[in-house]
Protein backbone atom coordinates (compact mmCIF):
# COMPACT_ATOMS: atom_id res chain seq x y z
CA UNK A 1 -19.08 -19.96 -19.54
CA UNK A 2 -20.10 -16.93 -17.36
CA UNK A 3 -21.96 -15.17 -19.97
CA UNK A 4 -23.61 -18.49 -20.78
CA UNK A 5 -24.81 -18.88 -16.78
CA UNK A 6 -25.05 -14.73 -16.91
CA UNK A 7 -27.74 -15.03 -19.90
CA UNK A 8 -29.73 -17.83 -18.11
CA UNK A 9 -29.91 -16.10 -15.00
CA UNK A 10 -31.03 -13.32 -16.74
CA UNK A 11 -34.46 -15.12 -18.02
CA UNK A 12 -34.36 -17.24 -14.60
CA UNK A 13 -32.42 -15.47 -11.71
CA UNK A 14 -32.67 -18.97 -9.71
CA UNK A 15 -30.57 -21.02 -12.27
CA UNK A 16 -26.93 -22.39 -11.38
CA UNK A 17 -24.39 -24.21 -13.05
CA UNK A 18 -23.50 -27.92 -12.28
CA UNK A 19 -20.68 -30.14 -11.65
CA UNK A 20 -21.68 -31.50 -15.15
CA UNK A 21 -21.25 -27.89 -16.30
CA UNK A 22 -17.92 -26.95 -14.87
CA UNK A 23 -16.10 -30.13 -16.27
CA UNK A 24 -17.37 -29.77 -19.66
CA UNK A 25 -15.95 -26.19 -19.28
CA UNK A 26 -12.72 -27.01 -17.92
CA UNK A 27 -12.20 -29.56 -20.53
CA UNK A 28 -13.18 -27.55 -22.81
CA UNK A 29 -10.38 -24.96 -21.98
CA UNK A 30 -7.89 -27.65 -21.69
CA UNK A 31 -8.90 -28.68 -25.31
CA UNK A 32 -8.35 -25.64 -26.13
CA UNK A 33 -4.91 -25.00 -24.87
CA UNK A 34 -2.43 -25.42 -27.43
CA UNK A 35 0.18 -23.10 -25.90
CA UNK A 36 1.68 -25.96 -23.65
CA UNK A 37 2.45 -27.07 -27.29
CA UNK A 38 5.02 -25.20 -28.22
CA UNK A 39 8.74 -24.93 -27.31
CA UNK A 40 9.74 -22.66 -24.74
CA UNK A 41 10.74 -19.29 -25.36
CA UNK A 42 9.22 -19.59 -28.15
CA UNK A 43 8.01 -15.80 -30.06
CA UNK A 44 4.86 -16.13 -32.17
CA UNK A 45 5.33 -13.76 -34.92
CA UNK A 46 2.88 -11.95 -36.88
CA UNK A 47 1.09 -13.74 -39.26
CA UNK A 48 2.10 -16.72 -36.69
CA UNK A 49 4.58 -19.29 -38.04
CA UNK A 50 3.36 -22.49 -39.89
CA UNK A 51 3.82 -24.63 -37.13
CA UNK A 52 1.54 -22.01 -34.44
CA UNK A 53 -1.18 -22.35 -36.97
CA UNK A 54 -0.86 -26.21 -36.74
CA UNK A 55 -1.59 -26.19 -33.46
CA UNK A 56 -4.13 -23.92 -33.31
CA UNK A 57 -6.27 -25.96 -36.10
CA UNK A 58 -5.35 -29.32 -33.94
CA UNK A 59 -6.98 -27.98 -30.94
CA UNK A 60 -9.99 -26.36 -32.17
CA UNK A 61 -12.38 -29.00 -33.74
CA UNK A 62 -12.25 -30.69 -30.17
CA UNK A 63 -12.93 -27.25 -28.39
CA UNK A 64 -15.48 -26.49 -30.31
CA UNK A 65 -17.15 -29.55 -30.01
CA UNK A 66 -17.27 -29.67 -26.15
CA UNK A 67 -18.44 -25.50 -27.14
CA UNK A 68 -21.61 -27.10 -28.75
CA UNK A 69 -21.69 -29.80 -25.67
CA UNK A 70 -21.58 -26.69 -23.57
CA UNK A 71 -24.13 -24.76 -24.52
CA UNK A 72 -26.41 -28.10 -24.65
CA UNK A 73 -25.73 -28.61 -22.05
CA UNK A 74 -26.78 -25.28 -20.47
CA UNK A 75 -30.38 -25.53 -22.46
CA UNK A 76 -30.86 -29.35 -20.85
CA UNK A 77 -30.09 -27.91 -17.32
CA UNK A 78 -32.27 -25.03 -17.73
CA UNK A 79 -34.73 -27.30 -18.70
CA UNK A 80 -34.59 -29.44 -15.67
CA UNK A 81 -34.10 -26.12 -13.00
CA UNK A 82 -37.70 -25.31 -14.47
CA UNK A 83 -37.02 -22.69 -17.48
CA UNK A 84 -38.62 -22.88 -20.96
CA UNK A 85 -35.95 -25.00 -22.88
CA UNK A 86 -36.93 -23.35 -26.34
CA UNK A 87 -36.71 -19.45 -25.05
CA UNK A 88 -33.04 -20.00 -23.69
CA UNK A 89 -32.27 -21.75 -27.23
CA UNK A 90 -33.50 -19.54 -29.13
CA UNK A 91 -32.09 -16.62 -27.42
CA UNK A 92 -28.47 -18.45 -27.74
CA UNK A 93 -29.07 -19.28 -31.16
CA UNK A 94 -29.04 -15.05 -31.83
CA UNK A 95 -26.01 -15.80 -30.24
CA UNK A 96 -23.68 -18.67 -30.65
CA UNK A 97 -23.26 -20.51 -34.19
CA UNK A 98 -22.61 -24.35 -32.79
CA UNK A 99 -24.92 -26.62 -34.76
CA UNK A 100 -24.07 -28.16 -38.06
């Protein structure tokens, strides 16, 4: 998220994230955090074992999708702190892939 509020401050320096913001963030990372997953002690090898992979793939269509809530998120907020909705999308678009 910080280069996400570090990229809006940087087209308005007065913009700050909300309490919206940080819980889509930190359920975002907790969507993304399959390590709690696995069995202690656990070594992942490399390539990672079948059942690493598993987990990975589990977790990441619902962290991506709070991703793409995210970053929506971030364009409706600059929106509403006064910034030009369609400059701050475009300029994430050159950046992020998140809509179907």
């Amino acid at each position: 998220m910080s280069i996400l509020v570090d990229e809006s401050r940087r087209m308005m320096s007065t913009f700050n994230p909300t309490a919206e913001t940080q819980k889509i963030q930190n359920d975002m990372c907790k969507a993304g955090t399959w390590l709690g997953s696995m069995p202690a002690n656990t070594i992942i090898q490399s390539p990672p074992q079948d059942f690493v992979k598993k987990l990975e793939e589990q977790a990441l269509p619902e962290y991506r999708r709070l991703a793409a809530n995210l970053i929506e998120h971030f364009i409706k907020e600059f929106k509403t702190q006064g910034g030009d909705d369609a400059k701050i999308r475009e300029h994430f678009e050159r950046m992020y892939k998140w809509q179907h």
